[in-house]
Protein backbone atom coordinates (compact mmCIF):
# COMPACT_ATOMS: atom_id res chain seq x y z
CA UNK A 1 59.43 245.81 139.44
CA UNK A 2 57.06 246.08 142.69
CA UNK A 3 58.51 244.75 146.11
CA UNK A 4 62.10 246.67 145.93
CA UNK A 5 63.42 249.42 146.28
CA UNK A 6 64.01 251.09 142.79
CA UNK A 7 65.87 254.53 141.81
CA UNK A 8 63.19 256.94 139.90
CA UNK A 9 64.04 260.00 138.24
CA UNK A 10 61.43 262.83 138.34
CA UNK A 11 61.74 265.89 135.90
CA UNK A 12 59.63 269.02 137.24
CA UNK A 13 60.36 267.60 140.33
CA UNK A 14 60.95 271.11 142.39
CA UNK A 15 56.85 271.71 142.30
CA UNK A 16 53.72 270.39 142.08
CA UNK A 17 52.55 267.02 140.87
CA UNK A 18 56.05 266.26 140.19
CA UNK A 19 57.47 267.14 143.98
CA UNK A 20 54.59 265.42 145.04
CA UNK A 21 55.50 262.05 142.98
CA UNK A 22 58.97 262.63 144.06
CA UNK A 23 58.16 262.28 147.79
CA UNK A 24 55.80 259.54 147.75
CA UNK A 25 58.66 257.65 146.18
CA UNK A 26 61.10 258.56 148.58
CA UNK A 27 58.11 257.59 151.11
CA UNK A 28 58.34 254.01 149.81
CA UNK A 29 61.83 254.19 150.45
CA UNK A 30 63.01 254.87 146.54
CA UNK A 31 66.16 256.67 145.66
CA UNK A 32 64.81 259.45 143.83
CA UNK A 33 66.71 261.76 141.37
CA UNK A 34 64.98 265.34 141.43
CA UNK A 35 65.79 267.49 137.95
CA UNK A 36 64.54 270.98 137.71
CA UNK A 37 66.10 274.23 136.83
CA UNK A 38 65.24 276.10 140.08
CA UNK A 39 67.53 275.47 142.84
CA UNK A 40 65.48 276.47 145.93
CA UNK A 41 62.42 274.59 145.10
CA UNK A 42 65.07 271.09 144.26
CA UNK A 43 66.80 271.79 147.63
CA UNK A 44 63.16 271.84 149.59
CA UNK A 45 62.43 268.56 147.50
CA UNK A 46 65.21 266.78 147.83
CA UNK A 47 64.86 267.45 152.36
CA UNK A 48 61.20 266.34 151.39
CA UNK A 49 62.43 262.81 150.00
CA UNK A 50 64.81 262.37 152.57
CA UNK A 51 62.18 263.64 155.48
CA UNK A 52 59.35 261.10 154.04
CA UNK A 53 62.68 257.97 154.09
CA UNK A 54 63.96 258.18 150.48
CA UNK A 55 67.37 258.94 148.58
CA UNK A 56 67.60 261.93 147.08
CA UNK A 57 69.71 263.55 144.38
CA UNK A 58 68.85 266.65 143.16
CA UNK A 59 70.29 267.74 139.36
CA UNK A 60 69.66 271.06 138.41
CA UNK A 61 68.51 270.72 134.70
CA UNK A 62 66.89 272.31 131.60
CA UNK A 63 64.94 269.73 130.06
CA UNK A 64 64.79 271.75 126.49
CA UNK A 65 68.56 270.67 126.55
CA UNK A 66 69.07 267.10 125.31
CA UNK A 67 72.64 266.88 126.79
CA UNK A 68 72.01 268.22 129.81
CA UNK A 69 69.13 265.67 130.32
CA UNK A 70 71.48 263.34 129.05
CA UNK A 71 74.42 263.88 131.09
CA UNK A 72 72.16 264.30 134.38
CA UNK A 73 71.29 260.47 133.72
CA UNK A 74 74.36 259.32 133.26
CA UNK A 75 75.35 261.15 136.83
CA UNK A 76 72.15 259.13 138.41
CA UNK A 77 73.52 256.36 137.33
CA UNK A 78 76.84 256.58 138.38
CA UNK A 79 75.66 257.71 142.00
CA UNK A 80 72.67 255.98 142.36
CA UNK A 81 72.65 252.98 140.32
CA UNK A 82 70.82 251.88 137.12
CA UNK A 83 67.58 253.62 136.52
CA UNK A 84 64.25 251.61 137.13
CA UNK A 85 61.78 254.71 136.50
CA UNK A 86 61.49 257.82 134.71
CA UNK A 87 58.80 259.98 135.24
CA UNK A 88 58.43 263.00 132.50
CA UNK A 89 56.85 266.44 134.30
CA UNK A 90 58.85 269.86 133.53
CA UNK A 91 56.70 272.07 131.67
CA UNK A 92 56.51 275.55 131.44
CA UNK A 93 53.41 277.51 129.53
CA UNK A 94 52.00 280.73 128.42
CA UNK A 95 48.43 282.12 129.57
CA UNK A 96 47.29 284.33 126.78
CA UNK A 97 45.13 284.18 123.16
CA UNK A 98 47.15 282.72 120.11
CA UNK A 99 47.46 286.47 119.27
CA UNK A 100 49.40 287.28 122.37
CA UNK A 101 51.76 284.63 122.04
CA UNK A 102 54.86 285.66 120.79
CA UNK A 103 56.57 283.11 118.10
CA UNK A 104 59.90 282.30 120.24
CA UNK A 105 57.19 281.58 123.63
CA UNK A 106 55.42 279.03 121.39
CA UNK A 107 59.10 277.81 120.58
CA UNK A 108 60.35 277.86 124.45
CA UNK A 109 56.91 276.61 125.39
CA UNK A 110 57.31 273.38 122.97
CA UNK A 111 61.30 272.72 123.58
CA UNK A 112 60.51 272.71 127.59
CA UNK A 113 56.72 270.82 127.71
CA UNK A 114 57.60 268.50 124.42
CA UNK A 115 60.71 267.81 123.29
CA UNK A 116 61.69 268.03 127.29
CA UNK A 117 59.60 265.09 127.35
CA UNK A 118 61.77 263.47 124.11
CA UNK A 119 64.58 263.79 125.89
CA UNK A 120 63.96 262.29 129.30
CA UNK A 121 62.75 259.30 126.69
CA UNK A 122 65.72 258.79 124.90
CA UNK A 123 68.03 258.96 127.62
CA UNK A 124 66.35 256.38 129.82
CA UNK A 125 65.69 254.48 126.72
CA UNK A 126 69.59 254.75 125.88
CA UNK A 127 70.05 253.01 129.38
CA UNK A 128 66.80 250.73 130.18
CA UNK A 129 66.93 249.29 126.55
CA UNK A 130 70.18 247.36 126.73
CA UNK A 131 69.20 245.83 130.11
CA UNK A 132 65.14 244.81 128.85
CA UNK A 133 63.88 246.49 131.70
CA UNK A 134 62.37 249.74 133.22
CA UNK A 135 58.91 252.15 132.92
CA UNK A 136 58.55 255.53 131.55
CA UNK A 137 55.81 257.80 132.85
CA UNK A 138 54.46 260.44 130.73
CA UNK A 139 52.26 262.71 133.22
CA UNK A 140 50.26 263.85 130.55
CA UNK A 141 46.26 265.84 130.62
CA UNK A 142 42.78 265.82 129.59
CA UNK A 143 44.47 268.52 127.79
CA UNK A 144 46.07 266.42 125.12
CA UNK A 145 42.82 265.21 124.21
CA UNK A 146 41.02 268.68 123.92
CA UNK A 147 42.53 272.24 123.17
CA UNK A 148 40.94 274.77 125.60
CA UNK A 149 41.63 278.77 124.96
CA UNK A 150 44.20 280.73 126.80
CA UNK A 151 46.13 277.79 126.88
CA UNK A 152 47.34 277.17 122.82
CA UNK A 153 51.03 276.22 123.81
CA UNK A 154 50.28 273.95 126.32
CA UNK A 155 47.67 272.35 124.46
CA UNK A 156 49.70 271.91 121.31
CA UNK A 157 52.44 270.66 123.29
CA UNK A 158 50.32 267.67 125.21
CA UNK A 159 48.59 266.78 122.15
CA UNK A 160 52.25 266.71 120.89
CA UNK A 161 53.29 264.58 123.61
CA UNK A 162 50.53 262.20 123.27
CA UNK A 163 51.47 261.07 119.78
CA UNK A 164 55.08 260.74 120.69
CA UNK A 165 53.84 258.29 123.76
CA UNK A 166 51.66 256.35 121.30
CA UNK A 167 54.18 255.94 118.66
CA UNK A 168 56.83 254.99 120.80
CA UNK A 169 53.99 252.07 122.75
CA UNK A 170 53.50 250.57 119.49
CA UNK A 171 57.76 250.18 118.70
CA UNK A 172 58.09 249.09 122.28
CA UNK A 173 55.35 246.47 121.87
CA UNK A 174 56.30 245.60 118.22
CA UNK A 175 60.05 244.96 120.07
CA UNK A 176 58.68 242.87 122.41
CA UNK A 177 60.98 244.82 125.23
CA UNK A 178 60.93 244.60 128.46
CA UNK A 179 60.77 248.76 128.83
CA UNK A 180 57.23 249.59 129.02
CA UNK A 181 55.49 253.43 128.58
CA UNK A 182 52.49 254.78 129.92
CA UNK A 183 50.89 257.50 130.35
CA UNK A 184 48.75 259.36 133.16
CA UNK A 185 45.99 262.32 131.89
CA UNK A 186 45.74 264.81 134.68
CA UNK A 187 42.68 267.06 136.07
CA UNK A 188 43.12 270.53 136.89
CA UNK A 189 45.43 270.21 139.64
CA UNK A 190 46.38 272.89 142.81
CA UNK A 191 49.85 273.27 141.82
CA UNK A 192 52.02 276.56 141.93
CA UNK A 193 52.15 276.73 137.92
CA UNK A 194 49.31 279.53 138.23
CA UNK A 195 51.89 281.93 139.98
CA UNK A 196 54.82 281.50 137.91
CA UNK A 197 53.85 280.60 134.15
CA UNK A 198 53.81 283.84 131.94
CA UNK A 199 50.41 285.72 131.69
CA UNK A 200 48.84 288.21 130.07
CA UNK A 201 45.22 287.81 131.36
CA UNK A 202 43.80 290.85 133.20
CA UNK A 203 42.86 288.59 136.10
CA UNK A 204 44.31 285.79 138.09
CA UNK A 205 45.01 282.20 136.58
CA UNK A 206 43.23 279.46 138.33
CA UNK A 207 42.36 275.72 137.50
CA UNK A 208 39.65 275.40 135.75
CA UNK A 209 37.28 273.57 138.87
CA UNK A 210 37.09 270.77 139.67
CA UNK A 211 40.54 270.95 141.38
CA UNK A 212 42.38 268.11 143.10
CA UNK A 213 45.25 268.17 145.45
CA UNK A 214 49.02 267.02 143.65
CA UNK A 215 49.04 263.89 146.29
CA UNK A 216 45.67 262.82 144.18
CA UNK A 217 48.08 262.92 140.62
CA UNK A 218 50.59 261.75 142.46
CA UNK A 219 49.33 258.43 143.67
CA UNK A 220 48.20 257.60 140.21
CA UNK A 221 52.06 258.22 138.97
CA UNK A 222 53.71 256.13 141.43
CA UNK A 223 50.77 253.47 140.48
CA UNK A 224 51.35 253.54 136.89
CA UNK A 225 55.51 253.59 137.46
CA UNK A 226 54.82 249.99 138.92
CA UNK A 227 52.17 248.64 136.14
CA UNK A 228 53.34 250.73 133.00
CA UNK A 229 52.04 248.31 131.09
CA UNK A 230 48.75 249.76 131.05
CA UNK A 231 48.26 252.41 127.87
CA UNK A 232 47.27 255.14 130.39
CA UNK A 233 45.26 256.10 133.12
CA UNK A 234 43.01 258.90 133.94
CA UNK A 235 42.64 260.97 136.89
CA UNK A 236 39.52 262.51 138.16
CA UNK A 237 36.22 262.52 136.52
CA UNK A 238 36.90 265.97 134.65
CA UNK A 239 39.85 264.66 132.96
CA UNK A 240 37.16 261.07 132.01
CA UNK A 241 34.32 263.59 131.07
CA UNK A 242 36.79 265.81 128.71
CA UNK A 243 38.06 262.97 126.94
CA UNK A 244 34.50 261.24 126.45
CA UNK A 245 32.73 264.39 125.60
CA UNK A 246 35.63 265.60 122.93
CA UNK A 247 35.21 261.86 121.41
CA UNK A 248 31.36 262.48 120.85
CA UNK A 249 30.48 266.01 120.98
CA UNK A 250 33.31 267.83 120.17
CA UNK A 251 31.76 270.97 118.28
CA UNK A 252 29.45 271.70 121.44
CA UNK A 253 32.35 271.62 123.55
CA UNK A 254 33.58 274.14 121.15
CA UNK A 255 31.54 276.35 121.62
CA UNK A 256 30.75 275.76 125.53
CA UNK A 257 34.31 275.97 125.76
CA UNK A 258 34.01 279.71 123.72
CA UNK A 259 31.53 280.52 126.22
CA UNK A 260 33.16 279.84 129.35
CA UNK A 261 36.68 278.98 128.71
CA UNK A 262 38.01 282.91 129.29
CA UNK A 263 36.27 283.69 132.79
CA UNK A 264 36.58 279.68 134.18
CA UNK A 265 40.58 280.12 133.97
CA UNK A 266 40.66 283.35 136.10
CA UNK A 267 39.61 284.33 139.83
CA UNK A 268 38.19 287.82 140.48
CA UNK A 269 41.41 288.92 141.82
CA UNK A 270 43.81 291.45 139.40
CA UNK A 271 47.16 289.61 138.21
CA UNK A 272 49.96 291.10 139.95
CA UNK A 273 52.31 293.58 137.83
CA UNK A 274 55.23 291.76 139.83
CA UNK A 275 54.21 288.29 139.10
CA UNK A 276 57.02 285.76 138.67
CA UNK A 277 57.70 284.25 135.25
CA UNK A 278 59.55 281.34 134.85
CA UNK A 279 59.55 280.58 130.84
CA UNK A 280 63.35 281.69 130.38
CA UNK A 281 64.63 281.18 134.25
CA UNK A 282 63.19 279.63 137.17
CA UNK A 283 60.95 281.48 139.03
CA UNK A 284 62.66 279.93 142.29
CA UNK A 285 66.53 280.86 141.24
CA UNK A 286 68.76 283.27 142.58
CA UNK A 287 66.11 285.99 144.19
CA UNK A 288 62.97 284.04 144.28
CA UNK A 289 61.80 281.29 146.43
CA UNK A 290 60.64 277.92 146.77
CA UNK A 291 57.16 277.72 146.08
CA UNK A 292 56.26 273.93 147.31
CA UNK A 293 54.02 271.45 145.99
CA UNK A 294 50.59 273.02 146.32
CA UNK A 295 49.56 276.46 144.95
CA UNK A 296 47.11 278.83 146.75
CA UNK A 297 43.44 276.59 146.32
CA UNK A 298 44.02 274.61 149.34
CA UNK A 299 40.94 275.53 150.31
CA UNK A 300 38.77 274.73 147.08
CA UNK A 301 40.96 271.56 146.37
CA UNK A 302 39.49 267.55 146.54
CA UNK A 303 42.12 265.14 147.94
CA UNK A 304 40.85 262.23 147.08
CA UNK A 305 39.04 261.38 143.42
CA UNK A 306 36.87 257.49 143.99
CA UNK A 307 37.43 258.38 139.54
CA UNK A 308 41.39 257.70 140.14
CA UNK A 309 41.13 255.00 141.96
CA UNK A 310 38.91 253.05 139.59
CA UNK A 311 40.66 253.82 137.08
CA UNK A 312 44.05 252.13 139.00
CA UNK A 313 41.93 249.27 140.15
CA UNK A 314 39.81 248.77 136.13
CA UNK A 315 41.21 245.40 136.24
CA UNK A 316 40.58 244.19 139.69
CA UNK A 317 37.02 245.76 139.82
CA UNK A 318 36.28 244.44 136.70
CA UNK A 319 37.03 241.30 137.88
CA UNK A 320 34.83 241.54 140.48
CA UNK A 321 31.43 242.83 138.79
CA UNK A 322 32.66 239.84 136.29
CA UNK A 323 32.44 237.62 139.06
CA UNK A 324 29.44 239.22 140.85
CA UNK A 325 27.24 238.74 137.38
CA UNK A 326 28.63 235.02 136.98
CA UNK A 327 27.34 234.22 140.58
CA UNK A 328 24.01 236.12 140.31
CA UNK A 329 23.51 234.34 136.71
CA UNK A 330 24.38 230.79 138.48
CA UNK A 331 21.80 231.54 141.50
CA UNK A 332 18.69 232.80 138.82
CA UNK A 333 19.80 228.98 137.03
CA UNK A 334 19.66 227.26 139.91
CA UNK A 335 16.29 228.71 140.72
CA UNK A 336 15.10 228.07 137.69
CA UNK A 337 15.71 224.33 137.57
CA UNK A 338 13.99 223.88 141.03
């Protein structure tokens, strides 16, 4: 799929990682369909796309609502032309203990950052599978590996996600189609969700640190759109030293997590009475406004991770340390026989 130019649908795509995958499409020259719910922020997008060389199309969307999602392919298609790429982003979350979570926020939680995700699949399934071609991006987290607290929705809902992606891999593969799935596991990332999702911490939400810019998650989506054959990739050496450490150790990181999990998600700084929510409506509709790409730890974010770009590259540097041993083993040989 590499060397044209494709058309790419992004969901989430008014705000962070998923703004910032949307313009280094358009960057590449891709015709890029935006779908979000909040008008402002797919507006600013789509004049992002188009600024950086791309199509754009923006579709204002609720993911948790199959025939929306549905009908907002079926438009890309029409105006853009068959879809080559579907990335899955929208989310929305709660920040709060399992006892502060209402039952219908758990519910909106999982219909937006799940089964939004189910949907985007089937309807670019409905569409790539009868033509044997096209890649689906999941933009997943360390978080679907390992629950942290404060975060119970979220968590349940990438874990969620992850077992959807690897049962649908394995009937792709047992197919033998020519629609491939992958899936990228994020750091913590400087995005505007920490403004906007519903909290009820005394304090500020932040990333828990390390945090990387959205261009870093970004990079590795547009990568892994154009070899989805991989089974996923990782991004930044928190999200490889979750997963790792949850597959070994995960009763210390229990409790380390019990420890520090509660003061590591919030700054010093008092949450704002007035602070947007955007679990029911976006926080960038009618009266609100669009909050970018990047949320407010410019300052404390990396923009690179050398962990990302292995991890795009495993192949190729594998190759090469391959190599590297075969010609050191040849040389000790040769000096040997002498």
């Amino acid at each position: 799929m590499a060397g044209r130019s494709k058309v790419v649908v992004v969901t989430g795509a008014s705000g962070g990682i998923g703004r910032a995958a949307a313009v280094r499409f358009g960057a590449r020259g891709d015709s890029v369909a935006l779908l979000a719910r909040g008008e402002r922020g797919l507006a600013a997008a789509a004049e992002e796309v188009r600024a950086a060389g791309g199509t754009a199309l923006p579709v204002p969307v609720d993911v948790a609502d199959f025939d929306s999602v549905d009908g907002a392919a079926a438009r890309v298609e029409e105006e853009l032309g068959p879809i080559d790429v579907w990335v899955n982003d929208a989310f929305t979350s709660v920040f709060a203990p399992v006892t502060e979570i209402a039952p219908e926020e758990f519910r909106r939680v999982t219909e937006v950052t799940y089964l939004g995700y189910v949907h985007g699949t089937k309807a670019a399934l409905a569409r790539m599978l009868p033509r044997d071609r096209g890649a689906i991006v999941q933009v997943g987290s360390a978080l679907a590996y390992r629950g942290i607290p404060l975060q119970s929705a979220y968590c349940a809902a990438k874990h969620a996600i992850q077992g959807f992606q690897d049962a649908l891999r394995c009937e792709l593969l047992h197919e033998g189609s020519g629609v491939a799935a992958t899936m990228v596991q994020m750091p913590a990332v400087n995005t505007p969700q920490f403004d906007w999702v519903l909290s009820r911490l005394p304090r500020r939400a932040q990333p828990v640190p390390p945090i990387y810019q959205p261009e870093v998650a970004a990079r590795s989506v547009v990568y892994a759109a154009d070899h989805p054959r991989r089974r996923e990739y990782w991004v930044g050496g928190s999200t490889a030293a979750t997963i790792l450490a949850n597959k070994v150790a995960a009763g210390l990181l229990d409790r380390y997590l019990a420890r520090t999990g509660y003061a590591s998600q919030q700054t010093a700084q008092p949450r704002p009475a007035d602070q947007p929510v955007n679990l029911w409506r976006p926080a960038d509709g009618p009266g609100g406004h669009d909050f970018g790409a990047h949320g407010r730890f410019d300052d404390r974010a990396h923009r690179r991770s050398p962990q990302a770009w292995l991890s795009r590259h495993a192949a190729a540097v594998g190759a090469a340390a391959c190599g590297g041993a075969a010609a050191a083993g040849a040389a000790w040989v040769l000096r040997r026989a002498r």
